[in-house]
N, C-alpha and C. Protein backbone atom coordinates (compact mmCIF):
# COMPACT_ATOMS: atom_id res chain seq x y z
N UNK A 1 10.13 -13.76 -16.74
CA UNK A 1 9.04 -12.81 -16.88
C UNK A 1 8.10 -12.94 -15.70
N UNK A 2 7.85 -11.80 -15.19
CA UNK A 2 6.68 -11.85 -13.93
C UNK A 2 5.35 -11.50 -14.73
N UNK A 3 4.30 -11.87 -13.73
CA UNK A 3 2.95 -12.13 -14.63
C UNK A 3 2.34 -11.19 -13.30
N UNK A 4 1.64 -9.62 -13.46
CA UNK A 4 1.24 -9.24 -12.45
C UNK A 4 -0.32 -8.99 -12.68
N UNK A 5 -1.47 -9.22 -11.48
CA UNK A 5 -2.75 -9.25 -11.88
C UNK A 5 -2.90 -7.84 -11.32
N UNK A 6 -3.69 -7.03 -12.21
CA UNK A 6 -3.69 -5.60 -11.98
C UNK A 6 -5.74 -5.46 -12.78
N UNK A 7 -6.00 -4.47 -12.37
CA UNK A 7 -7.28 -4.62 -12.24
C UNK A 7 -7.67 -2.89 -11.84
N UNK A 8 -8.48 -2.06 -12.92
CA UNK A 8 -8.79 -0.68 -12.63
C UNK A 8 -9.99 -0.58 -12.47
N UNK A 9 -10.14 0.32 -11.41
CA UNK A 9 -11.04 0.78 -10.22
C UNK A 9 -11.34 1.97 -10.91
N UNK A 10 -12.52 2.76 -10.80
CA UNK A 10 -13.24 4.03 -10.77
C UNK A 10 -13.21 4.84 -8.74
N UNK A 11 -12.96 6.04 -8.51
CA UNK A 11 -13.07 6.39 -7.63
C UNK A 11 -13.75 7.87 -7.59
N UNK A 12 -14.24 8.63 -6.67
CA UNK A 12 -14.70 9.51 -6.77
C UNK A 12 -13.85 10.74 -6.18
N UNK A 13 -13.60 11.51 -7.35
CA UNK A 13 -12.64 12.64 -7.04
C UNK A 13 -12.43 13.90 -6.34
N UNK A 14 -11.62 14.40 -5.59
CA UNK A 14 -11.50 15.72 -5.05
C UNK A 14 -10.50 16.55 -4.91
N UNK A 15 -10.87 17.54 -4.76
CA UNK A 15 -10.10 19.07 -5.09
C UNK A 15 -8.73 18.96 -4.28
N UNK A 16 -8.68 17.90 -3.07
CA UNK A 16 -7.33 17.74 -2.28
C UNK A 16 -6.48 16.46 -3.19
N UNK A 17 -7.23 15.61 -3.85
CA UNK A 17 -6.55 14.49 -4.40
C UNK A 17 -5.94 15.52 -6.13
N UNK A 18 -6.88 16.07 -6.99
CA UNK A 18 -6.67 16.58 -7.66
C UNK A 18 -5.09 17.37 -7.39
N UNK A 19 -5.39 18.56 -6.53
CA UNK A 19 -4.27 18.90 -5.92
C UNK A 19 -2.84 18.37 -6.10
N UNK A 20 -2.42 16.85 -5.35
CA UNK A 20 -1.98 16.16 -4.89
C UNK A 20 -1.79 15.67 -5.99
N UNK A 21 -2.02 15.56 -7.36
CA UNK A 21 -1.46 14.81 -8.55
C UNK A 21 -0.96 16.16 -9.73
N UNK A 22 -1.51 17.35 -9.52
CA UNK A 22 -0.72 18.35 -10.39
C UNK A 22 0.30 18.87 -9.43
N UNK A 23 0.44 18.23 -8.10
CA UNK A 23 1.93 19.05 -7.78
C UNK A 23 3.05 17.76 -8.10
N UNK A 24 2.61 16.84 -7.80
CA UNK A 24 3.37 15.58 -8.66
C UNK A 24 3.59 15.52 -9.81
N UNK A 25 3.21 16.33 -10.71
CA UNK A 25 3.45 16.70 -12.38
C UNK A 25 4.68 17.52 -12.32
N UNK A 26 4.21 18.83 -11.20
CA UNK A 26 5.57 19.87 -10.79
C UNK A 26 6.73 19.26 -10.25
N UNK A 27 6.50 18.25 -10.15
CA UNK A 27 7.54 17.68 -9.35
C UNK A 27 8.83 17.37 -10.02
N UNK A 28 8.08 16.47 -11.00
CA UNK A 28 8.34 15.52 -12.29
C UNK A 28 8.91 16.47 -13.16
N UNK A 29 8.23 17.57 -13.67
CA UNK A 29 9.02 18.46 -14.48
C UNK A 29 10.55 19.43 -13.65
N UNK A 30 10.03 19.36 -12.72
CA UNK A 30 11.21 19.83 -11.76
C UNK A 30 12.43 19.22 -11.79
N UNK A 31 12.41 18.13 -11.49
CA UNK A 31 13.69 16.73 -11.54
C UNK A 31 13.86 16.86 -13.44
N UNK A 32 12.95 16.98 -13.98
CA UNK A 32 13.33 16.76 -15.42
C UNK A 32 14.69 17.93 -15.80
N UNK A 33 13.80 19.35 -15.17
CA UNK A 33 14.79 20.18 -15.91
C UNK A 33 16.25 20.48 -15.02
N UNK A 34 15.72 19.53 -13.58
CA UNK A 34 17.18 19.42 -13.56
C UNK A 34 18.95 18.09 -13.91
N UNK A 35 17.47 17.47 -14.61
CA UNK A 35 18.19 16.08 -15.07
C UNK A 35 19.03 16.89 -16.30
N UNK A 36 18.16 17.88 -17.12
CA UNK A 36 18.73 18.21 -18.52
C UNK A 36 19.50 19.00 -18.09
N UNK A 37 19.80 19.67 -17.04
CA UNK A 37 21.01 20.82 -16.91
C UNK A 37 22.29 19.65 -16.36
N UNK A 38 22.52 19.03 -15.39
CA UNK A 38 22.92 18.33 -14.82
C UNK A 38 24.03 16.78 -15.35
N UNK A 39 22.56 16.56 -16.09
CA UNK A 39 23.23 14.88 -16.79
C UNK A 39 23.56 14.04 -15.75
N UNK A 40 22.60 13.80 -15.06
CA UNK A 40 23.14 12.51 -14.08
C UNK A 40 23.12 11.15 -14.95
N UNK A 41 24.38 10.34 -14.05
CA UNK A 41 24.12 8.97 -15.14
C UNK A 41 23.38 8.05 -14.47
N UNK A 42 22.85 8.23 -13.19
CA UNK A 42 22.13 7.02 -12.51
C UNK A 42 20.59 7.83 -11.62
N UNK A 43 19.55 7.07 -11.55
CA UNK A 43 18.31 7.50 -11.17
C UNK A 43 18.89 8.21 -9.61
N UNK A 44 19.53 7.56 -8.88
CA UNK A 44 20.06 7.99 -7.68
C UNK A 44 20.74 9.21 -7.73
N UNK A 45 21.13 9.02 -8.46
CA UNK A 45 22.20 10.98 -8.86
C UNK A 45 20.86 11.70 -8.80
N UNK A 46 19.85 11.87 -9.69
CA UNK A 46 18.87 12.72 -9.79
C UNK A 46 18.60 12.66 -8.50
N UNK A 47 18.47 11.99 -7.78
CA UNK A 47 17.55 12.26 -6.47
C UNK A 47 18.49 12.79 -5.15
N UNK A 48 19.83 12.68 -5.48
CA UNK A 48 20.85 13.54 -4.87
C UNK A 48 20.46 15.03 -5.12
N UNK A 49 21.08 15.13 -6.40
CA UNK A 49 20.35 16.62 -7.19
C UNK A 49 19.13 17.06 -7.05
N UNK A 50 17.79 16.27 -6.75
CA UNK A 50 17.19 17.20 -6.91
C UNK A 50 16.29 17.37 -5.47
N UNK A 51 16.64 16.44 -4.57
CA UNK A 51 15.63 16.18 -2.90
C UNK A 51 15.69 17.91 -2.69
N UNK A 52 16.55 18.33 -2.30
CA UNK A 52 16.16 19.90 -1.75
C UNK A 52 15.29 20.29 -2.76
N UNK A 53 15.18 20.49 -3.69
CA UNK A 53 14.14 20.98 -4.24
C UNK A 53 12.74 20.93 -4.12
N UNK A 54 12.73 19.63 -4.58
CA UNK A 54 11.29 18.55 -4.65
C UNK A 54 10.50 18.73 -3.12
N UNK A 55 11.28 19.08 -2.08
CA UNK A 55 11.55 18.89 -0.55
C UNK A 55 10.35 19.84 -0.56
N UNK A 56 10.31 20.93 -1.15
CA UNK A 56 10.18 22.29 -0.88
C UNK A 56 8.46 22.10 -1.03
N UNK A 57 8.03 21.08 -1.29
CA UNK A 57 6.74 20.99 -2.11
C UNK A 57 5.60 20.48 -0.80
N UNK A 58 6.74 19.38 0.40
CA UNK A 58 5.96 19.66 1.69
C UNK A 58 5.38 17.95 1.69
N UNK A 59 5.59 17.58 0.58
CA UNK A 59 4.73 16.15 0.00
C UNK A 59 5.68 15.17 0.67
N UNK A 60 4.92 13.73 1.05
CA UNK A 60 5.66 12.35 1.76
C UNK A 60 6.94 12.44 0.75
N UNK A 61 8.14 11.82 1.52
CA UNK A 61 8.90 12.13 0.60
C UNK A 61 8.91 10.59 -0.17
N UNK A 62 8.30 9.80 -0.41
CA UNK A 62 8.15 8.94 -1.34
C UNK A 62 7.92 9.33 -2.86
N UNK A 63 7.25 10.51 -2.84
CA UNK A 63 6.72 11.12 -3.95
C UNK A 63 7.83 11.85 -4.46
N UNK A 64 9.30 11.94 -3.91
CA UNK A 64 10.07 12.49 -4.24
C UNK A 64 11.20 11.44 -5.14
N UNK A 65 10.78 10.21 -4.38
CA UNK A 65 11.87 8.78 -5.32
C UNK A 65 11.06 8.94 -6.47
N UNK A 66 9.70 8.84 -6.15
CA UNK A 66 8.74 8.61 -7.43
C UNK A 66 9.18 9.59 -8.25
N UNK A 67 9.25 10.66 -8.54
CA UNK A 67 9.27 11.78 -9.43
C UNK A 67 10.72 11.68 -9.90
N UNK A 68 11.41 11.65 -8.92
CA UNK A 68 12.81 11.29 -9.90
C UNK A 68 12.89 10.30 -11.09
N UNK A 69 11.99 9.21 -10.44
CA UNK A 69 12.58 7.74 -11.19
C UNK A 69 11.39 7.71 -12.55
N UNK A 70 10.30 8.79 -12.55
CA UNK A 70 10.03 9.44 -13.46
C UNK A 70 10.41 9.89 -14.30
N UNK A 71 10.66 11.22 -14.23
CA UNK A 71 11.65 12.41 -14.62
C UNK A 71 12.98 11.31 -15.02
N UNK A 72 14.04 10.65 -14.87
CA UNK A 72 14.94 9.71 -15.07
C UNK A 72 14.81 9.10 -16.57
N UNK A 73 13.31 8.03 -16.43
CA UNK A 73 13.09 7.58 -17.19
C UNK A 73 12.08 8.28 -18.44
N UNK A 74 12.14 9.38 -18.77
CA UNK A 74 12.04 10.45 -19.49
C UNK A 74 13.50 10.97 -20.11
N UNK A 75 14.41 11.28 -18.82
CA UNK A 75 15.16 11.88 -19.57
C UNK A 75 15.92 11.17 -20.74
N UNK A 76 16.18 9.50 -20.24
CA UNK A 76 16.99 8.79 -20.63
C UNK A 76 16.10 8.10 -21.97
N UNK A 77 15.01 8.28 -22.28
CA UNK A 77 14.24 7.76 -23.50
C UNK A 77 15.21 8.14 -24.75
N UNK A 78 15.83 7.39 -25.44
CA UNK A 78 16.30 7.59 -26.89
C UNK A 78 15.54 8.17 -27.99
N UNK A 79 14.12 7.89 -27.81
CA UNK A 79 13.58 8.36 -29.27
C UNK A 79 12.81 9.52 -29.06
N UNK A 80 13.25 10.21 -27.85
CA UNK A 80 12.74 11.41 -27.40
C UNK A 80 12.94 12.78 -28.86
N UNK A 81 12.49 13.25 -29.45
CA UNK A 81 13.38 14.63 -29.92
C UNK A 81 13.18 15.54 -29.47
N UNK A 82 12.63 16.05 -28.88
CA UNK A 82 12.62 17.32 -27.94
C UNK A 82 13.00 17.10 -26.22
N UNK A 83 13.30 18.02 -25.92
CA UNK A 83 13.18 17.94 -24.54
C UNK A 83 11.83 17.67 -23.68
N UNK A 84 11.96 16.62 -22.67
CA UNK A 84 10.33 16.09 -22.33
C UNK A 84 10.05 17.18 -21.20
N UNK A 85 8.61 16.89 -21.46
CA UNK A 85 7.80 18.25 -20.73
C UNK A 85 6.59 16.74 -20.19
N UNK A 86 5.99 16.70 -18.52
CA UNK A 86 5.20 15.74 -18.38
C UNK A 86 3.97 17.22 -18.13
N UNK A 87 2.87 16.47 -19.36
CA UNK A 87 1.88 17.31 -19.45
C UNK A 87 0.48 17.02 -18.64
N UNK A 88 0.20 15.60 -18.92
CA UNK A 88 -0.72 15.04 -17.51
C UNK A 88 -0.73 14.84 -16.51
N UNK A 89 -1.52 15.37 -15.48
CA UNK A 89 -1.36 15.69 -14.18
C UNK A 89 -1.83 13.89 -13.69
N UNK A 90 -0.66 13.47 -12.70
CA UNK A 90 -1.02 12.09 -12.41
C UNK A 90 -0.38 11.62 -10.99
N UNK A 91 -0.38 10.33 -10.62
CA UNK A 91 0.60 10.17 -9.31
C UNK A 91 1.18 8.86 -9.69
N UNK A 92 2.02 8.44 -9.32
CA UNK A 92 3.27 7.17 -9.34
C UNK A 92 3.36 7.07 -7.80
N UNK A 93 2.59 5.72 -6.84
CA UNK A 93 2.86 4.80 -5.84
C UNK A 93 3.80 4.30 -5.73
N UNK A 94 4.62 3.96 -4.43
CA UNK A 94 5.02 2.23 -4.49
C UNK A 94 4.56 2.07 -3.83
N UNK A 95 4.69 0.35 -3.37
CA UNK A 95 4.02 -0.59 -2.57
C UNK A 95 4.05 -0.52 -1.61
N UNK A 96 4.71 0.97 -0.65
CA UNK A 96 5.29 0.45 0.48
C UNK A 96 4.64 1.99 1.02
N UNK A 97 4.44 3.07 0.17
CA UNK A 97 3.20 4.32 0.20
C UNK A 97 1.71 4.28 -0.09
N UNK A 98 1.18 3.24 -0.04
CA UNK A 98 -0.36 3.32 -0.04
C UNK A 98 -0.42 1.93 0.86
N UNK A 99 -2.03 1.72 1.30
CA UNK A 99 -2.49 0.50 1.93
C UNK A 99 -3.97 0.69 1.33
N UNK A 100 -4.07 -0.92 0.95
CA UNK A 100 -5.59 -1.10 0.41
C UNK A 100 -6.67 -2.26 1.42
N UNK A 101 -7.42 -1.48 2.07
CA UNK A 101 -8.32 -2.33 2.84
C UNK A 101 -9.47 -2.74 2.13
N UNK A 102 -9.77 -3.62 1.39
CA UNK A 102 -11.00 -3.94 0.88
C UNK A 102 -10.93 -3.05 -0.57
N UNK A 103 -11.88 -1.83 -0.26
CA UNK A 103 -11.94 -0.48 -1.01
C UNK A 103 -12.00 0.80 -0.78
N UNK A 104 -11.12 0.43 0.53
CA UNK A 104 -10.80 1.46 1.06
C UNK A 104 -8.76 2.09 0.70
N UNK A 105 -8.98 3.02 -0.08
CA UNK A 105 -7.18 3.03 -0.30
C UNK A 105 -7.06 4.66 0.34
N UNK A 106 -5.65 4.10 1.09
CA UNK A 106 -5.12 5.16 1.51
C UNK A 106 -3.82 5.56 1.03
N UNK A 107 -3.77 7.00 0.94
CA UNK A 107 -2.74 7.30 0.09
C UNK A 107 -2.04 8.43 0.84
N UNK A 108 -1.11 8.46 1.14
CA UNK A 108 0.06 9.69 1.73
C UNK A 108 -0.31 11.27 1.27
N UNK A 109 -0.64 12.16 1.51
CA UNK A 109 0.03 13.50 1.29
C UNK A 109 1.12 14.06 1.76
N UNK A 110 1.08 14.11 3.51
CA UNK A 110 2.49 14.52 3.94
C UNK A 110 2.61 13.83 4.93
N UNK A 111 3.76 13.64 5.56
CA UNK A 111 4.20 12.89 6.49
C UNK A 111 2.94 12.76 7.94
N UNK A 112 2.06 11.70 8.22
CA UNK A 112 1.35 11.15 9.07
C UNK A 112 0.04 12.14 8.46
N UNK A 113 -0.31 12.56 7.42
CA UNK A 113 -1.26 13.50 6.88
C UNK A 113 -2.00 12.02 5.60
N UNK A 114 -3.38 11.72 5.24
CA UNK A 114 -3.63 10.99 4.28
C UNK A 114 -4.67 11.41 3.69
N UNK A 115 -4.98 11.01 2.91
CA UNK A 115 -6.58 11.27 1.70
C UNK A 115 -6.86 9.17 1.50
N UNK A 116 -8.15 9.35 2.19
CA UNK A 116 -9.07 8.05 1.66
C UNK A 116 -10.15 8.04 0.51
N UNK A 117 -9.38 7.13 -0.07
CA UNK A 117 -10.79 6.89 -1.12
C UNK A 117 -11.78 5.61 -1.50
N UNK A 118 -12.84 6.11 -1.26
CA UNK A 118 -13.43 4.99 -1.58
C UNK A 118 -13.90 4.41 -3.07
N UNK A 119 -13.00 3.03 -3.27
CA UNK A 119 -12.83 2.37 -4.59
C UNK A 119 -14.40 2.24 -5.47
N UNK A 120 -14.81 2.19 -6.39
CA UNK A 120 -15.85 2.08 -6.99
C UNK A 120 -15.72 0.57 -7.63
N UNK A 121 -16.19 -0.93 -7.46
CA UNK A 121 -15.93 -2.17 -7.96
C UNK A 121 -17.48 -3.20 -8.26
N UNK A 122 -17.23 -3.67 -9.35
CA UNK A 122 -18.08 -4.63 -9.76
C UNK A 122 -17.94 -6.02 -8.77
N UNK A 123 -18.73 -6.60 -9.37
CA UNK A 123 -18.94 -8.07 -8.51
C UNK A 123 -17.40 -8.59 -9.32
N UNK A 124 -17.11 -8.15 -10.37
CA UNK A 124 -15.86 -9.43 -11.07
C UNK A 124 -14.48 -8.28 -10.31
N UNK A 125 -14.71 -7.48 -10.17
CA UNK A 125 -13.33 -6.72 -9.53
C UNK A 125 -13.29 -6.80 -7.85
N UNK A 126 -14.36 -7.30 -7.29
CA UNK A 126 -14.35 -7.60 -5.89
C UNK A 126 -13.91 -9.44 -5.76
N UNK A 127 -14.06 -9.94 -6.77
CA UNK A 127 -13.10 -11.29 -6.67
C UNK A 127 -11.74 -11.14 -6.55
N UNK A 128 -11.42 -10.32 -7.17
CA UNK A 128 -9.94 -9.87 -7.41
C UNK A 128 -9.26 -9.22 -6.23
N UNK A 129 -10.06 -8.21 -5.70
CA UNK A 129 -9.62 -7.45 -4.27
C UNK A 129 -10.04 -8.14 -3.34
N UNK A 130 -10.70 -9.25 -3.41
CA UNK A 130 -10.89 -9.89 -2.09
C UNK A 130 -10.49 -11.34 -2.03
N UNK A 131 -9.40 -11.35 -2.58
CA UNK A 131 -8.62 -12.64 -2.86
C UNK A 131 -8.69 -13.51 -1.89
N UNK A 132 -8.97 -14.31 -1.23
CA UNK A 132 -9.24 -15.42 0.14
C UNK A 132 -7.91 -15.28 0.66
N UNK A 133 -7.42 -15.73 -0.13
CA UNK A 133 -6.07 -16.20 0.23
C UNK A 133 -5.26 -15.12 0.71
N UNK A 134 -5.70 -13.63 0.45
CA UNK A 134 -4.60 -12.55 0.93
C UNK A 134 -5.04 -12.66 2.64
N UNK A 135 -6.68 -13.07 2.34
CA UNK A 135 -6.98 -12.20 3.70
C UNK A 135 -6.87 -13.51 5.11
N UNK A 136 -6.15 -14.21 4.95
CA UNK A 136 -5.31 -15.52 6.09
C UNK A 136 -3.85 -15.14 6.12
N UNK A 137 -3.96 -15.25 7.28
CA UNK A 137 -2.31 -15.66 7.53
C UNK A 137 -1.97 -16.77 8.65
N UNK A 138 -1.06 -17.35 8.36
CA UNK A 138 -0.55 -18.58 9.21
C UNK A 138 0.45 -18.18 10.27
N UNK A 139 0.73 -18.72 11.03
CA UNK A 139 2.04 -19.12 11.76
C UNK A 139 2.21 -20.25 12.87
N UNK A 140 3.62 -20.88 12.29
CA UNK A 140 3.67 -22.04 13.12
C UNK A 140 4.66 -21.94 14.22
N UNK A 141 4.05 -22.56 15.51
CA UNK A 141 4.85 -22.07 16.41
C UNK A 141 5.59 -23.17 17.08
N UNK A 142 6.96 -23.10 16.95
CA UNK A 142 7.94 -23.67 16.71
C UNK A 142 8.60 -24.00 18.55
N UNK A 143 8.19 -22.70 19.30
CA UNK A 143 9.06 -23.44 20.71
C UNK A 143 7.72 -23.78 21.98
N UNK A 144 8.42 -23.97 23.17
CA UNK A 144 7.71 -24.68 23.54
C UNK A 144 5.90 -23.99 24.19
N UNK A 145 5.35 -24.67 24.25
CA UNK A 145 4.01 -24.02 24.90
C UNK A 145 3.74 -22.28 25.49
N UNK A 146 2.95 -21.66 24.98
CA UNK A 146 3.00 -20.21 25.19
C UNK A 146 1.66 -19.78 24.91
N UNK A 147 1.13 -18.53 25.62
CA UNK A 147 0.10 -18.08 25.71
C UNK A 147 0.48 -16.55 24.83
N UNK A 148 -0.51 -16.44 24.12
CA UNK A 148 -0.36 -15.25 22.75
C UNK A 148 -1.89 -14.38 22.94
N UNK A 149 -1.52 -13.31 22.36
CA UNK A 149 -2.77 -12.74 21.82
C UNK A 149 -2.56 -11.69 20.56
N UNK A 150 -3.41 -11.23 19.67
CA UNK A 150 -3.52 -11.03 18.38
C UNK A 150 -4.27 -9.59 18.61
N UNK A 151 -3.17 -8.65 17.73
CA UNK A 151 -3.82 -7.15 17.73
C UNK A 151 -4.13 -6.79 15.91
N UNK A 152 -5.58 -6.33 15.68
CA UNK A 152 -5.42 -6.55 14.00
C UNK A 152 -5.78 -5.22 14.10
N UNK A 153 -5.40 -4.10 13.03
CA UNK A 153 -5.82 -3.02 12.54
C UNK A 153 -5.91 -2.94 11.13
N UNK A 154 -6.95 -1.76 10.76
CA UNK A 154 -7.56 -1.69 9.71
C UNK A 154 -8.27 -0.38 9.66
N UNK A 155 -9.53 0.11 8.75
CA UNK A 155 -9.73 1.41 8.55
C UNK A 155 -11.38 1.22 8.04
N UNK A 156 -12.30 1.76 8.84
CA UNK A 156 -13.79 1.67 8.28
C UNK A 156 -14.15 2.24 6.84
N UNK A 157 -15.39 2.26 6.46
CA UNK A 157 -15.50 3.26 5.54
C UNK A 157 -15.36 4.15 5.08
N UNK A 158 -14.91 5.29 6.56
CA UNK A 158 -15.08 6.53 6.54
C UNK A 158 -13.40 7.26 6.70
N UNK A 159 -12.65 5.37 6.42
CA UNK A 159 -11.12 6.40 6.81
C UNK A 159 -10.75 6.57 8.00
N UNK A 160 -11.76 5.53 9.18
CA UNK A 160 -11.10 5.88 11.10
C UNK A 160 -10.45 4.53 11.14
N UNK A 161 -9.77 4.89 11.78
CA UNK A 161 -9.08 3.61 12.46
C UNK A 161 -9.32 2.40 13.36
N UNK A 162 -9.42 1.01 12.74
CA UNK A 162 -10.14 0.37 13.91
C UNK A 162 -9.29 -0.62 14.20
N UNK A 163 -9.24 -0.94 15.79
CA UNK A 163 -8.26 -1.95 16.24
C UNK A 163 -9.06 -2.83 17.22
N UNK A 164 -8.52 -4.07 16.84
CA UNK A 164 -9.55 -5.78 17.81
C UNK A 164 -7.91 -6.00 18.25
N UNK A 165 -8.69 -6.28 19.35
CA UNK A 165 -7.25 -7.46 20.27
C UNK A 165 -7.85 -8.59 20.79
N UNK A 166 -7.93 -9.49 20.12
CA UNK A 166 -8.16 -11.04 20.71
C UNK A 166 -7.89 -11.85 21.98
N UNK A 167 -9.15 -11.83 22.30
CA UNK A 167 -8.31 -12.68 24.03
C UNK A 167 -6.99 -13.67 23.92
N UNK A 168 -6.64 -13.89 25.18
CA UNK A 168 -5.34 -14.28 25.13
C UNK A 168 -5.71 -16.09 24.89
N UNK A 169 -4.89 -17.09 24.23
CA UNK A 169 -4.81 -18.29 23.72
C UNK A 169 -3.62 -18.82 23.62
N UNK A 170 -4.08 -19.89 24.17
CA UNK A 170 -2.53 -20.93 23.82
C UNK A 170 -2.30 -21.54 22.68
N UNK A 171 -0.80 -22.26 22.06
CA UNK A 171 -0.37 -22.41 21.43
C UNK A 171 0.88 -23.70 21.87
N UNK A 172 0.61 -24.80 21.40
CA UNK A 172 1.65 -25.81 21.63
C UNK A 172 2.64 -25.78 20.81
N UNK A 173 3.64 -26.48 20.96
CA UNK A 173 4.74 -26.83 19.94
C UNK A 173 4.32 -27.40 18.86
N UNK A 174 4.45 -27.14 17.83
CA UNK A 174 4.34 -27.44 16.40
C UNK A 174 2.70 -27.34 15.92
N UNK A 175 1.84 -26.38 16.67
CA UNK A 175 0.75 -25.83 16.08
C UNK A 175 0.59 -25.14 15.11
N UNK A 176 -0.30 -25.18 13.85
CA UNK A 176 -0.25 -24.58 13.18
C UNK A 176 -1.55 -23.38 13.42
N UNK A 177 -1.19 -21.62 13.40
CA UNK A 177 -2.34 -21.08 13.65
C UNK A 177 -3.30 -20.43 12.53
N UNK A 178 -3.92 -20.36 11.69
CA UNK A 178 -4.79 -19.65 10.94
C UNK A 178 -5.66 -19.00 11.11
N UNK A 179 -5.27 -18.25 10.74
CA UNK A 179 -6.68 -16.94 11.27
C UNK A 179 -7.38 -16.33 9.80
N UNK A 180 -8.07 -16.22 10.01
CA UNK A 180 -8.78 -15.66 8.97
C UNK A 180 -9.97 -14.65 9.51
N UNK A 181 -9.30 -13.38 9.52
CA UNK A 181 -9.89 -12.04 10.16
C UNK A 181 -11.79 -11.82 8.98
N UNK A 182 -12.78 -11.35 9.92
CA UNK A 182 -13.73 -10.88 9.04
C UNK A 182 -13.41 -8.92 8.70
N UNK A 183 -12.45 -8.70 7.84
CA UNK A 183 -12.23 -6.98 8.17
C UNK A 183 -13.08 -6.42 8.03
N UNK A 184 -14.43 -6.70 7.01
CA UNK A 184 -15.69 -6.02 7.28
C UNK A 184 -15.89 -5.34 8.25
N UNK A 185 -15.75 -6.21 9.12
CA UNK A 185 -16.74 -6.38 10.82
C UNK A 185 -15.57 -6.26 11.73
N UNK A 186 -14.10 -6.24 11.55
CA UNK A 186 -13.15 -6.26 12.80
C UNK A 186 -13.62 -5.68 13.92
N UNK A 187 -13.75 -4.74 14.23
CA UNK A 187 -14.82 -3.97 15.43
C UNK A 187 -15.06 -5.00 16.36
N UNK A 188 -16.17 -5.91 15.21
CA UNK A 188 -16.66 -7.16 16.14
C UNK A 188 -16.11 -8.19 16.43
N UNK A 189 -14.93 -8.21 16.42
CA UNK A 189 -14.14 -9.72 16.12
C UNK A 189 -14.16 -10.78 15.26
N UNK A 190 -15.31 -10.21 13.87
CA UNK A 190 -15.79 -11.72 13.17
C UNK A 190 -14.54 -11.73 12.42
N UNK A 191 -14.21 -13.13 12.67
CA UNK A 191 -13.41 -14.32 12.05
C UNK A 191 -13.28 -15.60 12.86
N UNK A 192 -12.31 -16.46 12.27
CA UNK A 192 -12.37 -17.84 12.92
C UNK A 192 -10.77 -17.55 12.80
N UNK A 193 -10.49 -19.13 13.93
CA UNK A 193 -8.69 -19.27 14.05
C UNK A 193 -8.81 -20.60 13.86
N UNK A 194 -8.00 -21.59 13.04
CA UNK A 194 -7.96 -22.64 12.79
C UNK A 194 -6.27 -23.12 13.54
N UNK A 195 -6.80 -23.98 14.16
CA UNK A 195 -5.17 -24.71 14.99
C UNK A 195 -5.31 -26.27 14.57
N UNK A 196 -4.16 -26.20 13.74
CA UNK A 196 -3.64 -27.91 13.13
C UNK A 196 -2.40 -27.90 14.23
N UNK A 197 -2.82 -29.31 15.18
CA UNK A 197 -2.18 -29.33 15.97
C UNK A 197 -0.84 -30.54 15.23
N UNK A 198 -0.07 -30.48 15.85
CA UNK A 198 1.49 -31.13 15.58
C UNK A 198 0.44 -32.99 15.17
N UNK A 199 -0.18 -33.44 16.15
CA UNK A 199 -0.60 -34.97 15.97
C UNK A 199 -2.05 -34.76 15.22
N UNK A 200 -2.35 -33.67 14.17
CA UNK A 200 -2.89 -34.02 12.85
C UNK A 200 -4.02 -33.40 13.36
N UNK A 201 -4.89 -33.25 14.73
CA UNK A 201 -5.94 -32.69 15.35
C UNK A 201 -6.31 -30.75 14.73
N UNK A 202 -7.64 -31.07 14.48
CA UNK A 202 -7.91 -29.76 13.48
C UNK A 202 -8.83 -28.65 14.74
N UNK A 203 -8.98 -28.11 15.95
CA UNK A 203 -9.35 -27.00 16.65
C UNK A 203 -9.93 -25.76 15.59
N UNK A 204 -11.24 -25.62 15.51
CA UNK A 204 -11.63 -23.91 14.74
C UNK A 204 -12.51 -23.34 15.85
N UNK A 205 -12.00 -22.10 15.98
CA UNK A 205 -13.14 -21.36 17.14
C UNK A 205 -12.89 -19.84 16.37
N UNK A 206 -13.92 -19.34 17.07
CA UNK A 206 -13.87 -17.98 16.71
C UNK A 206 -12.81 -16.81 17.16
N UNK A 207 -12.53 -15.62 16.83
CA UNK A 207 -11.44 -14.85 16.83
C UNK A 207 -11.62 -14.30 18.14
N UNK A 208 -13.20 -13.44 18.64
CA UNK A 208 -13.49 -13.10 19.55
C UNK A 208 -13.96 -14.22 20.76
């Protein structure tokens, strides 16, 4: 059994996001009624059957696995007695179609096209989205002596794009590097880099 920490946000709504979740309903009923003419036996069949269709709607085509594997798991419900009809207008992610900066989430409409929203969070739901531990990453560098530098991107308040490139730094054999970016502030470079060197020696300086 997996144990997943999940945690709901309030956001403030609009007529393009609205949009963007009743054509994902159309979608869903789309793949449905062609699951019931059809009878595919696997989620993948539906999405054979139904991509030209769904296609037609203009949407990332992620939203097109999504709606199948929807529509799928509808059709295939046993204690269904009628034929399913999806009546609430909604959207189905994966992990690999949205990015969450802080509280800032970005979400696909059409291919290189997005809608930002800004998350609405308490002090106990900003523990949760601002997990320490997501926002480090390590790497140990394994060959011999080399000079590196570090490009981080991310997204302000307003949904623009912001990119820091870190002056250039060395790196010995069997250094360990930690960085721990400030994304607040990336713009400005705030964070620190922690180097555990191979003979136990601990180096912290700043990012910029």
């Amino acid at each position: 059994m997996k144990a997943t920490k999940s945690v709901r946000l309030k956001y403030e709504a609009s007529a393009e996001l609205s949009s963007l979740f009743e054509d994902f309903r159309l979608m869903c009923n789309d793949a449905l009624r062609i699951a019931l003419t059809e009878k595919p036996r696997s989620r993948f069949r539906l999405i054979e059957l139904s991509y030209r269709r769904l296609k037609e709607y203009g949407l990332h085509s992620h939203y097109i696995l999504s709606a199948c594997e929807v529509a799928f798991a509808a059709y295939r419900n046993k204690k269904r007695k009628c034929a399913p009809h999806i009546r609430r207008a909604f959207l189905k992610l994966d992990n690999q179609s949205y990015s969450l900066n802080h509280l800032i989430l970005r979400v696909p409409m059409r291919p290189r096209n997005f809608v930002y929203l800004t998350l609405q969070a308490s002090d106990h739901h900003l523990l949760i989205v601002d997990d320490p531990a997501a926002e480090t990453f390590s790497y140990v560098h394994a060959g011999a002596p080399a000079t590196y530098t570090l490009q981080l991107s991310s997204y302000d308040a307003n949904g623009n794009p912001i990119t820091f490139t870190a002056p250039a730094a060395s790196a010995n054999k069997g250094d360990t590097l930690t960085f721990r970016p400030d994304w607040t502030q990336l713009a400005a470079g705030a964070g620190t880099v922690s180097v555990l060197g191979a003979d136990g020696s601990v180096v912290n300086r700043t990012l910029s």
